[in-house]
C-alpha atoms as a PDB file:
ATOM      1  CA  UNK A   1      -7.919 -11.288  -5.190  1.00  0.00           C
ATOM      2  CA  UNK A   2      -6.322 -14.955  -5.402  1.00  0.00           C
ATOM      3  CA  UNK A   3      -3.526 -13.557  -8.004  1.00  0.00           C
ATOM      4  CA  UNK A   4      -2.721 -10.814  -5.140  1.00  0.00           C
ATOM      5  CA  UNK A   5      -2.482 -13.933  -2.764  1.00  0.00           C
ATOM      6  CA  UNK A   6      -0.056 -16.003  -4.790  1.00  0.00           C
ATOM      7  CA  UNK A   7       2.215 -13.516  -6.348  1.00  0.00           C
ATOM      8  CA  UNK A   8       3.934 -13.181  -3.006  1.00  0.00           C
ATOM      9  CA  UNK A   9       3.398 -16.731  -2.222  1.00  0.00           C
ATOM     10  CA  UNK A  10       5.405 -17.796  -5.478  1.00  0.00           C
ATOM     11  CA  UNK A  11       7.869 -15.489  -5.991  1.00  0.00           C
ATOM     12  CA  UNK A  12       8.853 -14.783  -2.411  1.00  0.00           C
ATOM     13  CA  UNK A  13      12.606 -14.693  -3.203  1.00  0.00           C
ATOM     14  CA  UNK A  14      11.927 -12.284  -5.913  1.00  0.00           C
ATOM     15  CA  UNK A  15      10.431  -9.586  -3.865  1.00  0.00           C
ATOM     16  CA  UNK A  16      12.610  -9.885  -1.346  1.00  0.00           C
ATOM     17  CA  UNK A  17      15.434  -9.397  -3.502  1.00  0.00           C
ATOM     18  CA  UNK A  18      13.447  -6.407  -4.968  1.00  0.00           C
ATOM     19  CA  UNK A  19      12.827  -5.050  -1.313  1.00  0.00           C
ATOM     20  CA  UNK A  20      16.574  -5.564  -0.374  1.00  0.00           C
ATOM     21  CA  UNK A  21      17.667  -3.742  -3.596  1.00  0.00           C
ATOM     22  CA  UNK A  22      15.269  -0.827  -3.444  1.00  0.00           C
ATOM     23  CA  UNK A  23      13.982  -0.278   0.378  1.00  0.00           C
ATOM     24  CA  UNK A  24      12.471   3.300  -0.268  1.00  0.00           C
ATOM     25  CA  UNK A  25      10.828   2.247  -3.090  1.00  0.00           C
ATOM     26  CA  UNK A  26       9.416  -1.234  -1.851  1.00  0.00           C
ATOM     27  CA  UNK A  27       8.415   0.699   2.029  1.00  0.00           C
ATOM     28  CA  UNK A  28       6.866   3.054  -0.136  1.00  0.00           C
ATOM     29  CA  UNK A  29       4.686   0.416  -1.842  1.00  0.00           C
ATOM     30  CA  UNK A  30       3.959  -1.214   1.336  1.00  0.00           C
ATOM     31  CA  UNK A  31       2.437   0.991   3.232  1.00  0.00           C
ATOM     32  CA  UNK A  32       0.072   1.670   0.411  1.00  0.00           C
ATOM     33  CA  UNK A  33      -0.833  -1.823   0.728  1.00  0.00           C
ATOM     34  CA  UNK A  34      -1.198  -1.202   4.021  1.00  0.00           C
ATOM     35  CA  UNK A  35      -2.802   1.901   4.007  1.00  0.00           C
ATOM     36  CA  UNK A  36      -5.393   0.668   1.640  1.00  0.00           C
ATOM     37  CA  UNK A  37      -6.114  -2.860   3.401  1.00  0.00           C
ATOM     38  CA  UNK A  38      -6.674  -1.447   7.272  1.00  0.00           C
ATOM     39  CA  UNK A  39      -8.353   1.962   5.500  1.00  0.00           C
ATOM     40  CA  UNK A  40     -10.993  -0.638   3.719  1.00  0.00           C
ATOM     41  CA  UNK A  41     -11.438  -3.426   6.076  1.00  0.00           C
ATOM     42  CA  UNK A  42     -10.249  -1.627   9.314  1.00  0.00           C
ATOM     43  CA  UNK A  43     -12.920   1.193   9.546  1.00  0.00           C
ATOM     44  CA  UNK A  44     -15.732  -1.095   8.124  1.00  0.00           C
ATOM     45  CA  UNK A  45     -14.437  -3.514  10.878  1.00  0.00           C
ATOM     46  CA  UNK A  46     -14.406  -0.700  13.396  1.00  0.00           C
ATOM     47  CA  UNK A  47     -17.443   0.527  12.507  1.00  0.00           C
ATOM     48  CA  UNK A  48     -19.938  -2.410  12.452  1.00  0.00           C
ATOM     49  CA  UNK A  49     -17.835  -3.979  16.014  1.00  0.00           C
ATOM     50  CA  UNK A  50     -16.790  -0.979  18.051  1.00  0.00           C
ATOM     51  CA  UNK A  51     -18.663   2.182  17.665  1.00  0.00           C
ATOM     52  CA  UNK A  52     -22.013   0.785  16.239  1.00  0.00           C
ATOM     53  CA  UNK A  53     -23.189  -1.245  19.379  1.00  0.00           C
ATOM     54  CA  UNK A  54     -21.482   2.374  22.093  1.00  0.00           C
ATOM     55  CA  UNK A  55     -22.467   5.506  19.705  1.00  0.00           C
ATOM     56  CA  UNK A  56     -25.670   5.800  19.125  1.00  0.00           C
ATOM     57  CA  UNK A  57     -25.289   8.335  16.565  1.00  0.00           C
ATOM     58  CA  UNK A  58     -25.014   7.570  12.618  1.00  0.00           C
ATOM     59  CA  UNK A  59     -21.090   7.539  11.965  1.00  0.00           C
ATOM     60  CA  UNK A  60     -21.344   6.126   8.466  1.00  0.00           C
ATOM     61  CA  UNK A  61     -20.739   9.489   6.723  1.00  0.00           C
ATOM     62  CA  UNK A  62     -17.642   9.586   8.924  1.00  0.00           C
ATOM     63  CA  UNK A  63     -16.759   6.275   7.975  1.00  0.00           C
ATOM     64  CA  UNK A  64     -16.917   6.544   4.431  1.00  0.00           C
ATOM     65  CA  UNK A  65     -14.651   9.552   3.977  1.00  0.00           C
ATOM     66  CA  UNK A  66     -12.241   7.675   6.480  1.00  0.00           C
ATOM     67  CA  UNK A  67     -11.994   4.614   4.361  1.00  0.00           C
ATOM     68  CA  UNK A  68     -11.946   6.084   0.754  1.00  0.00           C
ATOM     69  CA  UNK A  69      -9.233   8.565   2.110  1.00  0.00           C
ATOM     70  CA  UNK A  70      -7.196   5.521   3.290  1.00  0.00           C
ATOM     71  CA  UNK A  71      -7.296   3.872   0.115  1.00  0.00           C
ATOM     72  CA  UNK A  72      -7.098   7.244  -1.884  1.00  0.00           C
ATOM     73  CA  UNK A  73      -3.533   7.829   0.109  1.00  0.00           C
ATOM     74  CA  UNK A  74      -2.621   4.540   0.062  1.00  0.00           C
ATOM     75  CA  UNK A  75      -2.840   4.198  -3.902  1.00  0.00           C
ATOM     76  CA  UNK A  76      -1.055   7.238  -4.627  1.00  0.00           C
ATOM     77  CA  UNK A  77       1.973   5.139  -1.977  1.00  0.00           C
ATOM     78  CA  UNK A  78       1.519   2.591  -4.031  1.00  0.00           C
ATOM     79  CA  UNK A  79       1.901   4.517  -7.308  1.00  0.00           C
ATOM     80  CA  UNK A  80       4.611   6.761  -5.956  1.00  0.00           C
ATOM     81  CA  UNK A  81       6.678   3.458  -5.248  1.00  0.00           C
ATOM     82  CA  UNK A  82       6.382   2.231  -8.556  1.00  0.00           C
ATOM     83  CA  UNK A  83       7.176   5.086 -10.581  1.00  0.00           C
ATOM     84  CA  UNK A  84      10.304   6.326  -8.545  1.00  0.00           C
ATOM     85  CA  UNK A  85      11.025   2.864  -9.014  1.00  0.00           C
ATOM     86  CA  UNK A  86      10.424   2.681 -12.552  1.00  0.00           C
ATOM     87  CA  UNK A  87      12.528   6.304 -12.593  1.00  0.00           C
ATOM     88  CA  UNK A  88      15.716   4.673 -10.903  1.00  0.00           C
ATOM     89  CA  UNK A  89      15.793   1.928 -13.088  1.00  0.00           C
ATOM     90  CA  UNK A  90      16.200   3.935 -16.456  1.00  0.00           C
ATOM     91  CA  UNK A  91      18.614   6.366 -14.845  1.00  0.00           C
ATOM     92  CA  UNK A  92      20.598   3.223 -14.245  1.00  0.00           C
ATOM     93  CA  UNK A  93      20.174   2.005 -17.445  1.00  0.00           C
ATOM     94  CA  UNK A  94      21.674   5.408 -19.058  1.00  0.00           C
ATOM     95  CA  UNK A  95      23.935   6.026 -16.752  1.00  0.00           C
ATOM     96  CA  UNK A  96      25.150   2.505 -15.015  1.00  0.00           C
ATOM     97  CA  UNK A  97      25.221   3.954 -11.625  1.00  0.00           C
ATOM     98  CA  UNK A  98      24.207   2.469  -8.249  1.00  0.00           C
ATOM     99  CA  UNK A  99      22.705   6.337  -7.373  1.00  0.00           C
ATOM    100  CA  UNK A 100      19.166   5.574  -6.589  1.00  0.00           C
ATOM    101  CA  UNK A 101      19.281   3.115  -3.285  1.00  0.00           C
END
């Protein structure tokens, strides 16, 4: 988790040069991050501070399907990003195009 933290923190300029070169690619990645982060910690939060202390029925089940469908979705964002990414970068390596913005 630390290595997640200071990636960004280090190499700030880098990924925002990566995010200013390839927007689609770099929103899609992002709101996998996103996705996954509010799926997992949002609905656990919700959960145990909102609808535990007002519903007194058992909404774990629900819970659980929410979150690992938030973090299922949000993988396959993340994954989608990277290899459309990946993708654009050998076409422009055979071909020396600016195509895939």
């Amino acid at each position: 988790m630390g290595v997640l933290v200071a990636l960004p923190i280090l190499w700030w300029r880098d990924f925002w040069q990566l995010g200013r070169q390839f927007p689609q690619h770099t929103a899609a990645v992002g709101l996998g991050v996103v996705l996954f982060v509010l799926g997992g910690f949002g609905s656990d939060w919700v959960s145990q501070w909102v609808l535990q202390p007002l519903v007194p029925v058992a909404v774990e089940p629900i819970r659980i399907a929410f979150e690992e469908w938030c973090e299922l979705v949000g993988e396959n964002f993340v994954v989608l990003g990277v290899v459309t990414f990946v993708g654009c970068k050998l076409d422009r390596l055979k071909a020396d195009d600016v195509r895939c913005r």
